[in-house]
N, C-alpha and C. Protein backbone atom coordinates (compact mmCIF):
# COMPACT_ATOMS: atom_id res chain seq x y z
N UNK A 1 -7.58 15.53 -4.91
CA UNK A 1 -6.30 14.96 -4.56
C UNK A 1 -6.47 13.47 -4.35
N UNK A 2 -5.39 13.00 -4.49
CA UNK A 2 -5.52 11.05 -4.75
C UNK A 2 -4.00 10.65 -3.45
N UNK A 3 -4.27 9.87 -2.95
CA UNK A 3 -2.98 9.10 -2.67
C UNK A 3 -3.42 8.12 -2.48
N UNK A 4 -2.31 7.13 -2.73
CA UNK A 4 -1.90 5.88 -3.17
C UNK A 4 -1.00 5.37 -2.14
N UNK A 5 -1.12 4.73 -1.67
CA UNK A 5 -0.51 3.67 -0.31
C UNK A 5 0.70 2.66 -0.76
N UNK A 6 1.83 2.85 -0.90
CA UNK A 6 2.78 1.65 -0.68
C UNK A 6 2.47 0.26 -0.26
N UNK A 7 2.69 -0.59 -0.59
CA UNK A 7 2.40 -2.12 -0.36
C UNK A 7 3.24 -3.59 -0.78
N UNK A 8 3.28 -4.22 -0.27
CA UNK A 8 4.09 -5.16 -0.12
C UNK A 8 3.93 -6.50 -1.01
N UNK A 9 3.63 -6.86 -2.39
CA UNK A 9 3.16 -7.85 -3.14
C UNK A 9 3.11 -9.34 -2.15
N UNK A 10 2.26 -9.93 -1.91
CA UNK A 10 2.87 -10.88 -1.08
C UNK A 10 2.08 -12.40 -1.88
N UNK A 11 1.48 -12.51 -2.64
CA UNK A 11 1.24 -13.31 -3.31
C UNK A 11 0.15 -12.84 -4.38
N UNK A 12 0.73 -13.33 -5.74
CA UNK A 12 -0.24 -13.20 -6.98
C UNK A 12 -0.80 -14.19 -7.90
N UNK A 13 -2.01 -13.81 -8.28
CA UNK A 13 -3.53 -15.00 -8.93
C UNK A 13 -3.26 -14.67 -10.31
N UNK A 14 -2.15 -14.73 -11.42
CA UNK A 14 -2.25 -14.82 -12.46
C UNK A 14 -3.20 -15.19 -13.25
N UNK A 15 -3.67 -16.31 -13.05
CA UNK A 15 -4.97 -16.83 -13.50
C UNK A 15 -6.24 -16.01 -13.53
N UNK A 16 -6.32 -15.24 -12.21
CA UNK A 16 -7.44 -14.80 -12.41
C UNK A 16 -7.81 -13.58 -13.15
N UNK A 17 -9.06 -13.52 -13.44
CA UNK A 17 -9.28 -12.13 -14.64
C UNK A 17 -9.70 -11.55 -13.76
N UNK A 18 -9.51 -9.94 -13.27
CA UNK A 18 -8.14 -9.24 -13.58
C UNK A 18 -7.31 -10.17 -12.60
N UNK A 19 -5.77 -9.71 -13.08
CA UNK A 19 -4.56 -10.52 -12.42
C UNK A 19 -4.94 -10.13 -10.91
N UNK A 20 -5.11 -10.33 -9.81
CA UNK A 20 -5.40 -10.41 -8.46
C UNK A 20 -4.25 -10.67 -7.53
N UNK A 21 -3.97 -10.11 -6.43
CA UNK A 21 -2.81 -10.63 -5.50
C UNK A 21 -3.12 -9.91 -4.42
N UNK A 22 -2.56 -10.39 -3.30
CA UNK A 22 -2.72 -10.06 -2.22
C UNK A 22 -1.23 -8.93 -1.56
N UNK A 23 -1.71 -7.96 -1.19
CA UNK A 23 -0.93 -6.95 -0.88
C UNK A 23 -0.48 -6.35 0.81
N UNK A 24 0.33 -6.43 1.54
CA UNK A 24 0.36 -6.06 2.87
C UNK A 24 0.89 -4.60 3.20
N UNK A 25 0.37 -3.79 3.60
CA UNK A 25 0.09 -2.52 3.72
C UNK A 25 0.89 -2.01 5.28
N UNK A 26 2.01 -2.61 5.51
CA UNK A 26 2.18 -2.25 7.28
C UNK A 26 1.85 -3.15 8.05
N UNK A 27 1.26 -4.76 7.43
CA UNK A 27 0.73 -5.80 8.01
C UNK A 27 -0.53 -5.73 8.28
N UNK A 28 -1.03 -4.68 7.06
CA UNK A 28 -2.61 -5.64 6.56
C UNK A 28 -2.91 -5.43 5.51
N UNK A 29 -3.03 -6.94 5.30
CA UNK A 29 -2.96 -7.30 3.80
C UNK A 29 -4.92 -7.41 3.22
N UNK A 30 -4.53 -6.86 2.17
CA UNK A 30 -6.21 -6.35 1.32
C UNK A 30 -5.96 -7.07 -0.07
N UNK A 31 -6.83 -7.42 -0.84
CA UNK A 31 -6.65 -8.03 -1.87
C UNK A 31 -6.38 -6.83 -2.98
N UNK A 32 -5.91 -6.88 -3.97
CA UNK A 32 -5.45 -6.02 -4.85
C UNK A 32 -5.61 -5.86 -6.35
N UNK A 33 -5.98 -5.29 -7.30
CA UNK A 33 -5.90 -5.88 -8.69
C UNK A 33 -4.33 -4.97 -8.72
N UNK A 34 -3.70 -6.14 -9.57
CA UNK A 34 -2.35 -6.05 -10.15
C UNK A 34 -2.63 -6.09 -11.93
N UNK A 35 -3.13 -6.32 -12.11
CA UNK A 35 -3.69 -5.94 -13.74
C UNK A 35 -3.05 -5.51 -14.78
N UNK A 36 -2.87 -4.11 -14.49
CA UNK A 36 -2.00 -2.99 -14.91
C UNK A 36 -0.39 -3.37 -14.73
N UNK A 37 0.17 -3.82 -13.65
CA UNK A 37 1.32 -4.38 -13.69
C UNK A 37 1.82 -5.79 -13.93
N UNK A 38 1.76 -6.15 -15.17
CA UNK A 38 2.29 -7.74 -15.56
C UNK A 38 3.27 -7.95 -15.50
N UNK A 39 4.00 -6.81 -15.38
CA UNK A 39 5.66 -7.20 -14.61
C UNK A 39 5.85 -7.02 -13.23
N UNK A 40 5.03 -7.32 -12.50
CA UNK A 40 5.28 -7.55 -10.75
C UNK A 40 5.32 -8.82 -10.34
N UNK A 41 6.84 -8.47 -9.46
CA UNK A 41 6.67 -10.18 -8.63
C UNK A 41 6.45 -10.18 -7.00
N UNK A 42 6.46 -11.13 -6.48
CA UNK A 42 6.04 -11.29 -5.27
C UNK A 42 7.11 -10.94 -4.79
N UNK A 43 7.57 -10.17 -3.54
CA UNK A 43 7.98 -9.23 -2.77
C UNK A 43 8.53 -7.77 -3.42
N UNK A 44 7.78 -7.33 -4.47
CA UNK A 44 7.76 -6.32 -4.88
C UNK A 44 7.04 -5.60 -4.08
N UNK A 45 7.36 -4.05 -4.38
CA UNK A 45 6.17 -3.00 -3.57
C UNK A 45 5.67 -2.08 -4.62
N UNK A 46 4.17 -2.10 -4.28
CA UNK A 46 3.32 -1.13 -5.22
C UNK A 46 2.52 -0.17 -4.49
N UNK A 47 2.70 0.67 -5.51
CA UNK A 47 1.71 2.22 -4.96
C UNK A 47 0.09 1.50 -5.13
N UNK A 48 -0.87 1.74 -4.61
CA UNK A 48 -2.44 1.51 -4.43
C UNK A 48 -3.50 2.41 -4.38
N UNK A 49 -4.17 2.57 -5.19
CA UNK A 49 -5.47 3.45 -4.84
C UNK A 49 -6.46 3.04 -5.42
N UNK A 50 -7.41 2.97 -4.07
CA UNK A 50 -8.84 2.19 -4.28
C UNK A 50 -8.60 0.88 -4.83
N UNK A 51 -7.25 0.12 -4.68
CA UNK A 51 -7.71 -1.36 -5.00
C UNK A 51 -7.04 -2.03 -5.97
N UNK A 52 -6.32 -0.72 -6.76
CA UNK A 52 -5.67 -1.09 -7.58
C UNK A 52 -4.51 -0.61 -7.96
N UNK A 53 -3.79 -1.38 -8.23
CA UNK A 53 -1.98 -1.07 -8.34
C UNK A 53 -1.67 -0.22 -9.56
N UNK A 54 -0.68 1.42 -9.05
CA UNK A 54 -0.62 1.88 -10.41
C UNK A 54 0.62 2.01 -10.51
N UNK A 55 1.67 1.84 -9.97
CA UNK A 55 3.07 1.63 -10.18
C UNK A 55 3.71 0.74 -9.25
N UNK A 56 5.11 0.19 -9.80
CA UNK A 56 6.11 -0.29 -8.53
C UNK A 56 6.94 0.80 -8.13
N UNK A 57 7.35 0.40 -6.68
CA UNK A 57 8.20 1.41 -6.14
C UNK A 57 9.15 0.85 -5.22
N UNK A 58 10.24 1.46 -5.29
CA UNK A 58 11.25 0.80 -4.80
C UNK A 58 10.96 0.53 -3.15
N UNK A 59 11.46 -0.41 -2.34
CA UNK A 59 11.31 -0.74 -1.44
C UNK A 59 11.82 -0.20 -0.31
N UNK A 60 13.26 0.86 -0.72
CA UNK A 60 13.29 2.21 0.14
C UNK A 60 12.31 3.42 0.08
N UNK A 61 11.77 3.91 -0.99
CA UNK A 61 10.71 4.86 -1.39
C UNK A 61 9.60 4.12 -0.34
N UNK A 62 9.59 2.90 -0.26
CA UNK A 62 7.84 2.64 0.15
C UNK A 62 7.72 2.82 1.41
N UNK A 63 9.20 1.80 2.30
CA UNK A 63 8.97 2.28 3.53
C UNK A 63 9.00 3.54 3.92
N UNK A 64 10.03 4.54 3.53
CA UNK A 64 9.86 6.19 4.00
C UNK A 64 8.75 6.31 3.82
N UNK A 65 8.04 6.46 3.13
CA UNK A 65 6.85 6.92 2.95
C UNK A 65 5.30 6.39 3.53
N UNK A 66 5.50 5.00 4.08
CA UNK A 66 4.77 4.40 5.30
C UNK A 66 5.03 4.62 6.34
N UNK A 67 6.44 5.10 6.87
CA UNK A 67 7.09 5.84 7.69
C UNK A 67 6.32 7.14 8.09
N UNK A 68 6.35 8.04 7.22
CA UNK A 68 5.74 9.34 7.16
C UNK A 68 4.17 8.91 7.20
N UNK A 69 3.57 8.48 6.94
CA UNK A 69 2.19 7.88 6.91
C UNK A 69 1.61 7.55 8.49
N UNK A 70 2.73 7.07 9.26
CA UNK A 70 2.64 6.73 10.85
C UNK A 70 3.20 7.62 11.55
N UNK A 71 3.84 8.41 10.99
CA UNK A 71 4.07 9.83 11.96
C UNK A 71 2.98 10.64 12.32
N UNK A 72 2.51 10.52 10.87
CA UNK A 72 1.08 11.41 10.59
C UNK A 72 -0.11 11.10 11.26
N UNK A 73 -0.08 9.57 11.45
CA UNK A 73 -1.13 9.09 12.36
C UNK A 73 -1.09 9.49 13.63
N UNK A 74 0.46 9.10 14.39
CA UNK A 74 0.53 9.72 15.55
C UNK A 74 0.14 11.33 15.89
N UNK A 75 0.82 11.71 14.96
CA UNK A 75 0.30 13.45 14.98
C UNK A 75 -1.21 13.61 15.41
N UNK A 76 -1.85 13.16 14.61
CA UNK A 76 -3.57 12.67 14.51
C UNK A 76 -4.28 12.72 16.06
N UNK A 77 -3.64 11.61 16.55
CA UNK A 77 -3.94 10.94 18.05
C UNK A 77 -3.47 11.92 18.64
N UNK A 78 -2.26 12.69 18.76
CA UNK A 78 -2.15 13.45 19.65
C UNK A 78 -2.70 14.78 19.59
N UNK A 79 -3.08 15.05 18.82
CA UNK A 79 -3.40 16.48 18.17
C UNK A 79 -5.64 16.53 19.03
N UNK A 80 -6.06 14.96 18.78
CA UNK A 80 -7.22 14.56 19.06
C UNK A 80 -6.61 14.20 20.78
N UNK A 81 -6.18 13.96 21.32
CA UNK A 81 -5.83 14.19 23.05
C UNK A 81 -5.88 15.38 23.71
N UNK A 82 -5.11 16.48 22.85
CA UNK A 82 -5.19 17.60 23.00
C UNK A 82 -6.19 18.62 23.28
N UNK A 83 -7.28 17.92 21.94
CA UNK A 83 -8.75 18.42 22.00
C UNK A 83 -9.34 18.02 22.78
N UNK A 84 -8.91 17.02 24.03
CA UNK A 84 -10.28 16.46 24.63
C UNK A 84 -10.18 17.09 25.92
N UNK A 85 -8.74 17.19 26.10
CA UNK A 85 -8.46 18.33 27.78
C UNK A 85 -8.84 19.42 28.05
């Protein structure tokens, strides 16, 4: 199984080989190859795995789904509180 993280285009290195840009994830931003997408612009949102961008996604799709991503975390933490009592 694979998932791919929603992300926030926040600046791109055209120049560089592969195309390169920097991506913010929930407010942390990781560097990215954009490569594969030569039609992305800066405040676009892209799906991510391992580093590299394999689609755009709309910017309602991304947050729900970073949404659900931090529910899940919380779940996590509480589920690990639970275990420690």
């Amino acid at each position: 199984m694979c998932l791919a993280i929603p992300g926030k285009v926040l600046t791109i290195e055209k120049d560089a080989q592969p195309v390169m840009g920097n991506v913010s994830f929930a407010g942390i931003q990781r560097r990215v190859c954009l490569e594969w997408l030569p039609d992305v612009n800066v405040g676009e949102y892209v799906l991510v795995h391992v580093g590299f961008a394999l689609s755009k996604v709309d910017e309602k799709e991304a947050k729900e789904t970073l949404d659900i991503l931090r529910k899940m975390g919380e779940g996590l933490d509480e589920l690990k509180q639970d275990g420690d009592a």
